[in-house]
PDB file of N, CA and C in Angstrom:
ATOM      1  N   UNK A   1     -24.142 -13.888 -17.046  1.00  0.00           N
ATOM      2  CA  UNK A   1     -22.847 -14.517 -17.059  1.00  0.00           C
ATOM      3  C   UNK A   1     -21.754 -13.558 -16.589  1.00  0.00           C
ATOM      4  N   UNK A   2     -21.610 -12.203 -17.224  1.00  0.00           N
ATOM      5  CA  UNK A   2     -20.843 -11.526 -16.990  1.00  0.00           C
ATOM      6  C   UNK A   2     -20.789 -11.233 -15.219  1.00  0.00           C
ATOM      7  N   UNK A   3     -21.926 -11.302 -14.666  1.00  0.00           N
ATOM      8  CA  UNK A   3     -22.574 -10.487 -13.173  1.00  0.00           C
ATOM      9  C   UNK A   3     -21.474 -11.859 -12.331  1.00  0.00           C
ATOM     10  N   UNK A   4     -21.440 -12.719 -12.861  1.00  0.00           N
ATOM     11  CA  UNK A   4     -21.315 -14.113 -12.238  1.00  0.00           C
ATOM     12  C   UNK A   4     -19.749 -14.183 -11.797  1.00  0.00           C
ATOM     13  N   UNK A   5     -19.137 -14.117 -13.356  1.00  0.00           N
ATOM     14  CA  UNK A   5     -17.794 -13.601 -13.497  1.00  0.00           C
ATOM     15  C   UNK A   5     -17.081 -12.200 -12.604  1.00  0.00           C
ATOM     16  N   UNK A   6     -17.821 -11.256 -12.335  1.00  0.00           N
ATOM     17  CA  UNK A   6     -17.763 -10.016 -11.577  1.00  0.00           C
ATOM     18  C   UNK A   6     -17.633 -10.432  -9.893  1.00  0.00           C
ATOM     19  N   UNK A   7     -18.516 -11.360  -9.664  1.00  0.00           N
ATOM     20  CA  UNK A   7     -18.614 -11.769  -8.265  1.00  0.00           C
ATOM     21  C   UNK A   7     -17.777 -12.759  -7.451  1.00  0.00           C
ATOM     22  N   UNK A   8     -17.378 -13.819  -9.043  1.00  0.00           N
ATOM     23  CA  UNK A   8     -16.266 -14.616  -8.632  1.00  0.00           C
ATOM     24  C   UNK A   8     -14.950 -13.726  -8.490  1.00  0.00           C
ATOM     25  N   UNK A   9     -14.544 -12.678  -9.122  1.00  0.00           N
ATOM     26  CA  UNK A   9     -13.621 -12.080  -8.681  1.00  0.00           C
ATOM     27  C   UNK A   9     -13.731 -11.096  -7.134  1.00  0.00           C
ATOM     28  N   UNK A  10     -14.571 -11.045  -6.774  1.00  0.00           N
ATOM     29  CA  UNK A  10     -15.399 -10.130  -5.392  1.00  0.00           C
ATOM     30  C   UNK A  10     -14.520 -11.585  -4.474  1.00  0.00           C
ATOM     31  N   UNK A  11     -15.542 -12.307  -4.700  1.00  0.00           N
ATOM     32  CA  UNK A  11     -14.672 -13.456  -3.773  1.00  0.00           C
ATOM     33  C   UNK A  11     -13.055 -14.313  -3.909  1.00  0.00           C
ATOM     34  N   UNK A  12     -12.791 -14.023  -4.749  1.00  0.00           N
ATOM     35  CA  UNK A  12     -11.575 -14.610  -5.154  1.00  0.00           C
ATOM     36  C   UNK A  12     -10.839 -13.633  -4.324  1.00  0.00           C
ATOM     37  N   UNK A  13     -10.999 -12.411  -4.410  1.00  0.00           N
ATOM     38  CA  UNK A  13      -9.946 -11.114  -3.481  1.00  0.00           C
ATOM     39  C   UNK A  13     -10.210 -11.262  -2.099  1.00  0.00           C
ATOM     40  N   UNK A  14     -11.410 -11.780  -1.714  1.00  0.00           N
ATOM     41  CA  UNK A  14     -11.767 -11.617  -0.765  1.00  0.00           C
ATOM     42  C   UNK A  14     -11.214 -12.843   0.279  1.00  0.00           C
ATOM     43  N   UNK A  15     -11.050 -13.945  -0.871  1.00  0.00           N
ATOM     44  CA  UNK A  15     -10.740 -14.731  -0.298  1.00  0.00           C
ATOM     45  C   UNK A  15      -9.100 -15.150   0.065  1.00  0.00           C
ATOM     46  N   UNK A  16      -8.376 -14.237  -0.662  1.00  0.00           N
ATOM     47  CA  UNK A  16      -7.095 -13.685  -0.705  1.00  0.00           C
ATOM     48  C   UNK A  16      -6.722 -13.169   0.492  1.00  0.00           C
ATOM     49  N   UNK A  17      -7.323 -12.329   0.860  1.00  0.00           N
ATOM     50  CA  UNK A  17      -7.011 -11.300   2.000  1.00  0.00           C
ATOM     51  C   UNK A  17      -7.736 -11.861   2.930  1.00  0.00           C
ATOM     52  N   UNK A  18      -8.850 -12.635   3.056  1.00  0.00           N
ATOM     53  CA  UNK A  18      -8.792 -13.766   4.252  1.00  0.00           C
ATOM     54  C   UNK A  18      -7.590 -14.541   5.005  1.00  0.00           C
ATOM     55  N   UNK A  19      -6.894 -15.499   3.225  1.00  0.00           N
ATOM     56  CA  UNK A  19      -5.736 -16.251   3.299  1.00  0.00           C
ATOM     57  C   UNK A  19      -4.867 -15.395   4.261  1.00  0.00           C
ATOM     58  N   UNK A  20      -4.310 -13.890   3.680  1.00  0.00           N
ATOM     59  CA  UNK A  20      -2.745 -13.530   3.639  1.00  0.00           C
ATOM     60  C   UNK A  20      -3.037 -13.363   5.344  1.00  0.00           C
ATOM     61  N   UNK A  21      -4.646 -12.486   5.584  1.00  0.00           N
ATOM     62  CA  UNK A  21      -4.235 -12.023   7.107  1.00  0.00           C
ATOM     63  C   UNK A  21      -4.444 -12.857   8.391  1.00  0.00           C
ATOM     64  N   UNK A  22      -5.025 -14.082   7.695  1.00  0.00           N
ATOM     65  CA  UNK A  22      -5.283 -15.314   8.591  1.00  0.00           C
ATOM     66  C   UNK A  22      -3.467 -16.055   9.038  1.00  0.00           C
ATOM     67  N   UNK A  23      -2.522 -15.934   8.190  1.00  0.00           N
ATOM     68  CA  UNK A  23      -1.304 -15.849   7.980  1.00  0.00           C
ATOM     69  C   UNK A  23      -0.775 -15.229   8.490  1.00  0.00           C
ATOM     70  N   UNK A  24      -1.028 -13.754   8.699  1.00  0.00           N
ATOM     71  CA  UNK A  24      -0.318 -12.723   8.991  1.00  0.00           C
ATOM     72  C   UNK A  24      -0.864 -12.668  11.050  1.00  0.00           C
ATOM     73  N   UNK A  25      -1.979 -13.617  11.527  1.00  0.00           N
ATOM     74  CA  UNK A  25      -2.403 -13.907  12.711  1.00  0.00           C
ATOM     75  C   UNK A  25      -1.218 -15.028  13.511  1.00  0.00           C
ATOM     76  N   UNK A  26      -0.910 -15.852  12.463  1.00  0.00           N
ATOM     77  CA  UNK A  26      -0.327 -17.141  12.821  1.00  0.00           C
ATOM     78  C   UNK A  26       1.029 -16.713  12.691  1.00  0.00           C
ATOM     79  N   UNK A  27       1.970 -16.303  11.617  1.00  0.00           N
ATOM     80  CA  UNK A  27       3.012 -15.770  11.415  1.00  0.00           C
ATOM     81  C   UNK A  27       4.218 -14.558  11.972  1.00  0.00           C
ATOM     82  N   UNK A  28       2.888 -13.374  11.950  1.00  0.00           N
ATOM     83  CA  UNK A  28       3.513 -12.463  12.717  1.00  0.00           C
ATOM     84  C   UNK A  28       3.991 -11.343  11.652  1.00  0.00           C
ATOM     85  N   UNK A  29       4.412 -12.062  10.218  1.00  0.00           N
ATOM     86  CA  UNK A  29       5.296 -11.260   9.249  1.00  0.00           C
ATOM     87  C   UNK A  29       4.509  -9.570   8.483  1.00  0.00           C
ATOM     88  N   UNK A  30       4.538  -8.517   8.960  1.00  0.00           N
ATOM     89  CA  UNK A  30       4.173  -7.391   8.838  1.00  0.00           C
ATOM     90  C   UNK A  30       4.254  -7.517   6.800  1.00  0.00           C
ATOM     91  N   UNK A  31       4.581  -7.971   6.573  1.00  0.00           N
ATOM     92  CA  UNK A  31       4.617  -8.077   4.855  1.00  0.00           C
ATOM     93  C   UNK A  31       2.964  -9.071   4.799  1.00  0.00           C
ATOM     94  N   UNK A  32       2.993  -9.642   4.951  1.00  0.00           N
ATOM     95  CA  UNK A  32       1.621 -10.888   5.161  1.00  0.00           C
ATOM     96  C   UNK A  32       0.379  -9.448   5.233  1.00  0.00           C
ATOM     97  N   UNK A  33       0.246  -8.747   6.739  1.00  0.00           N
ATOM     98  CA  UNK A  33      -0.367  -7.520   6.933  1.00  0.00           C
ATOM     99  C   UNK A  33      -0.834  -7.077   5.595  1.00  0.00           C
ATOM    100  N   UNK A  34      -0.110  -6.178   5.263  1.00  0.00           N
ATOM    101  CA  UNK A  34       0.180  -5.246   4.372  1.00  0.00           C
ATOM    102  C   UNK A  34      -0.454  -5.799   2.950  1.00  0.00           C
ATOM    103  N   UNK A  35       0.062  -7.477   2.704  1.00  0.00           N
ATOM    104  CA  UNK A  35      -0.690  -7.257   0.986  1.00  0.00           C
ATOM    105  C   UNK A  35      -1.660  -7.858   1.582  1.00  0.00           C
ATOM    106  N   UNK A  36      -2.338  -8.311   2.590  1.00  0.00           N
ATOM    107  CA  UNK A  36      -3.596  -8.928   3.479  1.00  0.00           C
ATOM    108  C   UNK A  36      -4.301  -7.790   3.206  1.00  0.00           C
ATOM    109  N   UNK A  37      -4.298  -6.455   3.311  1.00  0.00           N
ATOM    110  CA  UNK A  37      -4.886  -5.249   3.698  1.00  0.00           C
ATOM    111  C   UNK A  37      -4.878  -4.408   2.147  1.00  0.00           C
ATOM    112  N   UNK A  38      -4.157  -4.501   1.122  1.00  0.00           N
ATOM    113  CA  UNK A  38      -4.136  -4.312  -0.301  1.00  0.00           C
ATOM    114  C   UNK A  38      -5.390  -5.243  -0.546  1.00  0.00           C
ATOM    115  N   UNK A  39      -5.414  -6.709  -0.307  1.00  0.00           N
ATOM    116  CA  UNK A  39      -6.263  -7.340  -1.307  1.00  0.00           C
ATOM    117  C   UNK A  39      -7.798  -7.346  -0.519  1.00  0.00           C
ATOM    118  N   UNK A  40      -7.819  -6.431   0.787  1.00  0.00           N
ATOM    119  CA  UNK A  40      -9.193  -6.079   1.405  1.00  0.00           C
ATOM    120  C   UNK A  40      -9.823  -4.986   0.706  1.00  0.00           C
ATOM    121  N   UNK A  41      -8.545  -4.136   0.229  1.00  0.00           N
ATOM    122  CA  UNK A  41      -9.094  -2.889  -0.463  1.00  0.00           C
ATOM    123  C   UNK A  41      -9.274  -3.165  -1.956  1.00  0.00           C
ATOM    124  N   UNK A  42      -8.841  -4.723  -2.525  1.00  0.00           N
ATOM    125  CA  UNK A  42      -8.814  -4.544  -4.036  1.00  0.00           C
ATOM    126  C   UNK A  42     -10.666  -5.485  -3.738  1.00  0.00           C
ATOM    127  N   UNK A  43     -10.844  -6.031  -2.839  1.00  0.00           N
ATOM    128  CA  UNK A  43     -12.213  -6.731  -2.326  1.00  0.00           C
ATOM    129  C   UNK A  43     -13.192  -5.619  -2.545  1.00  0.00           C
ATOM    130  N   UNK A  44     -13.197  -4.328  -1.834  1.00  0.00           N
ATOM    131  CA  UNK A  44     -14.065  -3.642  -1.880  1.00  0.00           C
ATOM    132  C   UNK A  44     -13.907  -2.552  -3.554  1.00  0.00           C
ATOM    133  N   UNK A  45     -12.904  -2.510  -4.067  1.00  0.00           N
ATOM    134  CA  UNK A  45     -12.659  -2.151  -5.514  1.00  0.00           C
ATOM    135  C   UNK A  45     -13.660  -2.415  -6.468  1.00  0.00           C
ATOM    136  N   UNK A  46     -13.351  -4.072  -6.195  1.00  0.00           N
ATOM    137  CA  UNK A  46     -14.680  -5.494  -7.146  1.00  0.00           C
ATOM    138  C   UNK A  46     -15.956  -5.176  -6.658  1.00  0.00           C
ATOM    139  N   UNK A  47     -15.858  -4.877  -5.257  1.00  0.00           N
ATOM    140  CA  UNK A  47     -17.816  -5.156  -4.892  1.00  0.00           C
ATOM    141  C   UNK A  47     -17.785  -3.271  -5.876  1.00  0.00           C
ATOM    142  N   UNK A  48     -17.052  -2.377  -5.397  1.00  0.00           N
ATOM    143  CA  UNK A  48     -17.763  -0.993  -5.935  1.00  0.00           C
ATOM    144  C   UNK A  48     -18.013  -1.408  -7.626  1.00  0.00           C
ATOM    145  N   UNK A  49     -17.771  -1.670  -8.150  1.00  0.00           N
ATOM    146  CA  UNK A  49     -17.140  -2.051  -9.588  1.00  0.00           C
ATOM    147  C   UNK A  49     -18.900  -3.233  -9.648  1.00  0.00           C
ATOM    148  N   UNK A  50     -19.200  -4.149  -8.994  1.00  0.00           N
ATOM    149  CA  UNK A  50     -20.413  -4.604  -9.456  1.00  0.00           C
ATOM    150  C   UNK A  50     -21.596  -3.945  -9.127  1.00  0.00           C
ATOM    151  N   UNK A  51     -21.412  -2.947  -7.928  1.00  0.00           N
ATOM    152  CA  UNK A  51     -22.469  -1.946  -7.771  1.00  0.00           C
ATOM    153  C   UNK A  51     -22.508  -1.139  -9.177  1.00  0.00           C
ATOM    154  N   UNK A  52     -21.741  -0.805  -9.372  1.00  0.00           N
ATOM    155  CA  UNK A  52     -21.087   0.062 -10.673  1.00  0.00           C
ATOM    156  C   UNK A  52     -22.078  -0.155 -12.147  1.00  0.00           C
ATOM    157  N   UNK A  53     -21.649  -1.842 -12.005  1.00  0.00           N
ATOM    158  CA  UNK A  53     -21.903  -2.172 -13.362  1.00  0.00           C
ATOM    159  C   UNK A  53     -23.229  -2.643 -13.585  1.00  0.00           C
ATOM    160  N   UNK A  54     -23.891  -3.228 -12.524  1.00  0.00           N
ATOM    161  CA  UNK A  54     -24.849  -3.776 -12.395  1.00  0.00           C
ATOM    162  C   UNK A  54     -26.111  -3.549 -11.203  1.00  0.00           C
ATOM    163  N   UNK A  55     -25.600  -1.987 -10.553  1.00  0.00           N
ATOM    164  CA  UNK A  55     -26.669  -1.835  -9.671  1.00  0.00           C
ATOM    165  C   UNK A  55     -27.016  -0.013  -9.891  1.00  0.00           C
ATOM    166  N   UNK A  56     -26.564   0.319 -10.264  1.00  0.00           N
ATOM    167  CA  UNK A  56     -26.347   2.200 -10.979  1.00  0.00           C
ATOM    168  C   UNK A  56     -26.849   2.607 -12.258  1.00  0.00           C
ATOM    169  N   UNK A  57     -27.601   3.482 -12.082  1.00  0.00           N
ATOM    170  CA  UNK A  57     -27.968   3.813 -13.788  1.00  0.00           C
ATOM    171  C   UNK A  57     -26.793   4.167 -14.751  1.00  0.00           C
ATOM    172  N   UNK A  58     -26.855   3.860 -15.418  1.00  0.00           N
ATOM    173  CA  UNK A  58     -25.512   4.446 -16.722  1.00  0.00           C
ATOM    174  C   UNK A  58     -25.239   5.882 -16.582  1.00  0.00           C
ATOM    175  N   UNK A  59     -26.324   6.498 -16.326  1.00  0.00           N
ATOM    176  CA  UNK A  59     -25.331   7.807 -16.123  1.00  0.00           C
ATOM    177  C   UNK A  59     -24.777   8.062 -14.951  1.00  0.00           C
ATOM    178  N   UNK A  60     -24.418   7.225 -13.950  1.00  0.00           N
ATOM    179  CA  UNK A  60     -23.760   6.954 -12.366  1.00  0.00           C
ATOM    180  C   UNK A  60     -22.025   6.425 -12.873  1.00  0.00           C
ATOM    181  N   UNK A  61     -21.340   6.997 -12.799  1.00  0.00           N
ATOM    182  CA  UNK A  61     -20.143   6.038 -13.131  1.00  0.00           C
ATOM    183  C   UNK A  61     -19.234   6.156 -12.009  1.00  0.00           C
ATOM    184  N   UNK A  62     -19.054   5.197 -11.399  1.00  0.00           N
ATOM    185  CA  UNK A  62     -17.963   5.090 -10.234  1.00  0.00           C
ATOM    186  C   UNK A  62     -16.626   4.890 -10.411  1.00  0.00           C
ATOM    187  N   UNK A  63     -16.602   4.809 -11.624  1.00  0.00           N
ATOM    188  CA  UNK A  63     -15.228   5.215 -11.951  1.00  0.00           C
ATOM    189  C   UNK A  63     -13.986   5.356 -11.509  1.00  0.00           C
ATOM    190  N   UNK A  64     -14.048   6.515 -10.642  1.00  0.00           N
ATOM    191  CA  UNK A  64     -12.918   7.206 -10.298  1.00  0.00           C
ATOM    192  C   UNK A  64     -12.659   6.486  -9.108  1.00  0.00           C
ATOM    193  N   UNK A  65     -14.106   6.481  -8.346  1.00  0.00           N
ATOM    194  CA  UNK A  65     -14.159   5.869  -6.733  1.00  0.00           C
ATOM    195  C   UNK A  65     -13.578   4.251  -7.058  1.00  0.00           C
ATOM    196  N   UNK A  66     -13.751   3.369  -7.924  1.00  0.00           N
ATOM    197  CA  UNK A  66     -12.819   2.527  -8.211  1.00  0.00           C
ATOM    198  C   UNK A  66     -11.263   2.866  -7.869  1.00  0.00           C
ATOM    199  N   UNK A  67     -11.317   3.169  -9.392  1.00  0.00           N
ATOM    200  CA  UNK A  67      -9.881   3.683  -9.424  1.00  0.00           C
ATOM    201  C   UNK A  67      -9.239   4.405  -7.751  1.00  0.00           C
ATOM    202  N   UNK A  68      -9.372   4.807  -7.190  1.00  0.00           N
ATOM    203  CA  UNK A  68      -8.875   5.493  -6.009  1.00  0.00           C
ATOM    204  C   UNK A  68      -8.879   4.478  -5.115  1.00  0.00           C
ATOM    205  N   UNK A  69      -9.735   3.564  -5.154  1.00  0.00           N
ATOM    206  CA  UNK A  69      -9.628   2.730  -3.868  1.00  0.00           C
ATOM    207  C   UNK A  69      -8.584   1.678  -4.465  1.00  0.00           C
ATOM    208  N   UNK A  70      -8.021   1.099  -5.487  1.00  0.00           N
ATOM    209  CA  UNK A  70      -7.570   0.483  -6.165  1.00  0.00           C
ATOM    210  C   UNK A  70      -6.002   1.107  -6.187  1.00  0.00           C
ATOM    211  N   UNK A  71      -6.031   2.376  -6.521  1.00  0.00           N
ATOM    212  CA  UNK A  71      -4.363   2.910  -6.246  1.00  0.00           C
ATOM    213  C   UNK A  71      -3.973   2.867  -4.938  1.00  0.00           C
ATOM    214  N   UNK A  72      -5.151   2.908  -3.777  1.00  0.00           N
ATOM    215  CA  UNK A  72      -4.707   3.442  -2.443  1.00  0.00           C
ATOM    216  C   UNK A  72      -4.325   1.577  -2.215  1.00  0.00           C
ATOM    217  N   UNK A  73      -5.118   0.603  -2.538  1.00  0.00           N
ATOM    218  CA  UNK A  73      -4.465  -0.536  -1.839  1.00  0.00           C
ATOM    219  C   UNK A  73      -3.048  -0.734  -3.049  1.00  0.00           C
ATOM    220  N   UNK A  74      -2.991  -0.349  -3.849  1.00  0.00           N
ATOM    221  CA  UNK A  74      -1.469  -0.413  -4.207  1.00  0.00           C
ATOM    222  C   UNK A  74      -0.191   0.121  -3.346  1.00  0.00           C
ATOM    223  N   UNK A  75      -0.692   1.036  -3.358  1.00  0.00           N
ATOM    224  CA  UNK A  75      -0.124   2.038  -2.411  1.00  0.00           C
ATOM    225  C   UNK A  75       0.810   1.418  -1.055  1.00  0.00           C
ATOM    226  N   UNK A  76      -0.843   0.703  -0.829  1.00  0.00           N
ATOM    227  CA  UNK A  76      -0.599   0.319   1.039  1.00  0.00           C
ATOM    228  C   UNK A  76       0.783  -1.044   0.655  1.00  0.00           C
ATOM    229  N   UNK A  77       0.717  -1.788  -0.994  1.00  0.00           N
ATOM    230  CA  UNK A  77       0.953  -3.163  -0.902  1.00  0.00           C
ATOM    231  C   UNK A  77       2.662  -2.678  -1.062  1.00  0.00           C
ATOM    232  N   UNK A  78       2.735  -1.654  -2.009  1.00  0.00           N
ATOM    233  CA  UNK A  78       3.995  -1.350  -2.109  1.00  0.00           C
ATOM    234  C   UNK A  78       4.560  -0.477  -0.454  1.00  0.00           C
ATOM    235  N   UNK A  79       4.254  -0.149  -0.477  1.00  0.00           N
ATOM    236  CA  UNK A  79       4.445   0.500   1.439  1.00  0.00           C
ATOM    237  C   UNK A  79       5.051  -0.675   2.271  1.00  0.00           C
ATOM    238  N   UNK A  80       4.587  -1.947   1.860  1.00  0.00           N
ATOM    239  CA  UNK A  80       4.716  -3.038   2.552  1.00  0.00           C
ATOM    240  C   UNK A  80       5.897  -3.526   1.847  1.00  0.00           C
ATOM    241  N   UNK A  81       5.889  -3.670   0.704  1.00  0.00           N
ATOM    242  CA  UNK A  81       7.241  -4.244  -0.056  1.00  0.00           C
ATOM    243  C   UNK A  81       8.342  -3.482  -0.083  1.00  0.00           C
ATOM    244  N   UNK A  82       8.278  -2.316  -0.153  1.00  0.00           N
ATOM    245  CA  UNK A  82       9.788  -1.362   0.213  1.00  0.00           C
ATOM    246  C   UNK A  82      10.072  -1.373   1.753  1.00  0.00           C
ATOM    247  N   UNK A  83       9.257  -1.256   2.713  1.00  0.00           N
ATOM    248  CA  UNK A  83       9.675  -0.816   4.113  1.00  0.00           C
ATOM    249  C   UNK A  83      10.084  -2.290   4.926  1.00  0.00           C
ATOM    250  N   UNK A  84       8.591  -3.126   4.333  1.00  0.00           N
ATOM    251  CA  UNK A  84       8.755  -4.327   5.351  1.00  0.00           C
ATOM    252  C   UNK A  84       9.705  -5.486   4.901  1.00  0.00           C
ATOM    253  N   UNK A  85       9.594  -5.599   3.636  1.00  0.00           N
ATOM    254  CA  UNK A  85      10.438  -6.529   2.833  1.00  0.00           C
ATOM    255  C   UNK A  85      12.331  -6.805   3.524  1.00  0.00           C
ATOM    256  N   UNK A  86      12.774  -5.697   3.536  1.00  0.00           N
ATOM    257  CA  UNK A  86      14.396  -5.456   4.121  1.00  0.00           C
ATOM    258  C   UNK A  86      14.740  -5.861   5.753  1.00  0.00           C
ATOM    259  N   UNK A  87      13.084  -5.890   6.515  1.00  0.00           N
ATOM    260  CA  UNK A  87      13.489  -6.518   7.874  1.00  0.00           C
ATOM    261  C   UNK A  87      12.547  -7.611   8.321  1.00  0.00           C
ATOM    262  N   UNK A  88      12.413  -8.575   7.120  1.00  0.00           N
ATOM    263  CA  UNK A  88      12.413  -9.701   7.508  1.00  0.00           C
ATOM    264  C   UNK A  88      13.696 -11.025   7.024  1.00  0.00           C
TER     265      UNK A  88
END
Protein backbone atom coordinates (compact mmCIF):
# COMPACT_ATOMS: atom_id res chain seq x y z
CA UNK A 1 0.00 0.00 0.00
CA UNK A 2 2.52 2.32 1.12
CA UNK A 3 4.86 1.43 -2.40
CA UNK A 4 1.49 2.41 -4.21
CA UNK A 5 1.04 5.68 -2.38
CA UNK A 6 4.96 6.48 -3.10
CA UNK A 7 4.38 6.04 -6.87
CA UNK A 8 1.20 7.94 -7.06
CA UNK A 9 3.15 10.81 -5.88
CA UNK A 10 6.21 9.89 -8.63
CA UNK A 11 3.40 10.51 -11.07
CA UNK A 12 1.41 13.15 -9.69
CA UNK A 13 4.92 15.45 -9.98
CA UNK A 14 5.51 14.10 -12.94
CA UNK A 15 2.53 14.83 -14.19
CA UNK A 16 2.80 18.44 -12.98
CA UNK A 17 5.81 19.28 -14.80
CA UNK A 18 4.40 17.66 -17.91
CA UNK A 19 1.28 20.19 -17.35
CA UNK A 20 3.46 23.49 -16.43
CA UNK A 21 6.10 22.83 -19.45
CA UNK A 22 3.58 21.70 -21.99
CA UNK A 23 2.25 25.41 -21.03
CA UNK A 24 5.33 26.92 -20.89
CA UNK A 25 5.60 25.41 -25.05
CA UNK A 26 2.23 27.09 -25.85
CA UNK A 27 2.58 30.25 -23.64
CA UNK A 28 6.00 31.36 -23.79
CA UNK A 29 5.87 32.62 -19.91
CA UNK A 30 9.59 31.89 -18.51
CA UNK A 31 7.75 31.53 -14.90
CA UNK A 32 5.67 28.33 -16.46
CA UNK A 33 9.68 27.10 -17.38
CA UNK A 34 11.02 27.43 -14.20
CA UNK A 35 8.31 25.74 -11.74
CA UNK A 36 7.91 23.16 -15.00
CA UNK A 37 11.66 22.36 -14.26
CA UNK A 38 11.30 22.48 -10.11
CA UNK A 39 8.50 19.87 -10.37
CA UNK A 40 10.93 17.64 -12.95
CA UNK A 41 13.41 17.77 -10.21
CA UNK A 42 10.79 17.21 -7.30
CA UNK A 43 9.76 13.95 -10.05
CA UNK A 44 13.11 12.57 -9.79
CA UNK A 45 13.27 13.46 -5.71
CA UNK A 46 9.98 10.81 -5.47
CA UNK A 47 11.45 8.19 -7.93
CA UNK A 48 15.08 8.53 -5.67
CA UNK A 49 12.95 8.36 -2.46
CA UNK A 50 11.11 4.89 -3.82
CA UNK A 51 14.44 3.50 -4.88
CA UNK A 52 15.29 4.55 -1.34
CA UNK A 53 12.56 3.01 0.40
CA UNK A 54 11.79 0.13 -1.41
CA UNK A 55 14.69 -0.94 -3.64
CA UNK A 56 18.09 -0.39 -1.13
CA UNK A 57 19.09 -2.30 1.78
CA UNK A 58 18.46 -0.36 5.08
CA UNK A 59 21.78 0.32 5.56
CA UNK A 60 21.77 2.43 1.98
CA UNK A 61 20.10 5.72 2.92
CA UNK A 62 19.66 8.26 0.20
CA UNK A 63 18.85 10.64 2.24
CA UNK A 64 20.82 13.42 1.60
CA UNK A 65 20.76 12.70 -2.33
CA UNK A 66 16.96 13.36 -1.77
CA UNK A 67 17.23 16.14 0.13
CA UNK A 68 19.74 17.95 -2.40
CA UNK A 69 17.85 17.28 -5.36
CA UNK A 70 14.75 18.62 -3.60
CA UNK A 71 16.49 22.02 -2.34
CA UNK A 72 18.12 22.43 -5.81
CA UNK A 73 14.49 22.32 -7.55
CA UNK A 74 13.45 24.83 -4.87
CA UNK A 75 16.05 26.75 -5.63
CA UNK A 76 15.47 26.71 -9.47
CA UNK A 77 11.38 27.47 -8.49
CA UNK A 78 12.26 30.44 -6.38
CA UNK A 79 14.93 31.73 -9.10
CA UNK A 80 11.86 31.79 -11.18
CA UNK A 81 9.57 33.64 -8.74
CA UNK A 82 11.95 36.51 -7.77
CA UNK A 83 13.58 37.17 -11.29
CA UNK A 84 10.76 36.09 -13.65
CA UNK A 85 7.70 37.02 -11.72
CA UNK A 86 8.43 41.25 -12.06
CA UNK A 87 8.62 40.92 -16.04
CA UNK A 88 5.69 39.43 -16.81
Amino acid sequence: MYLLINVLGVLTAALCAGLLLRAYGRVGKRLLLWCGVCFAGLTVANVVLVVDLWMTPPEISLYRVRLLITVASMFVMLYGLVFESEQS
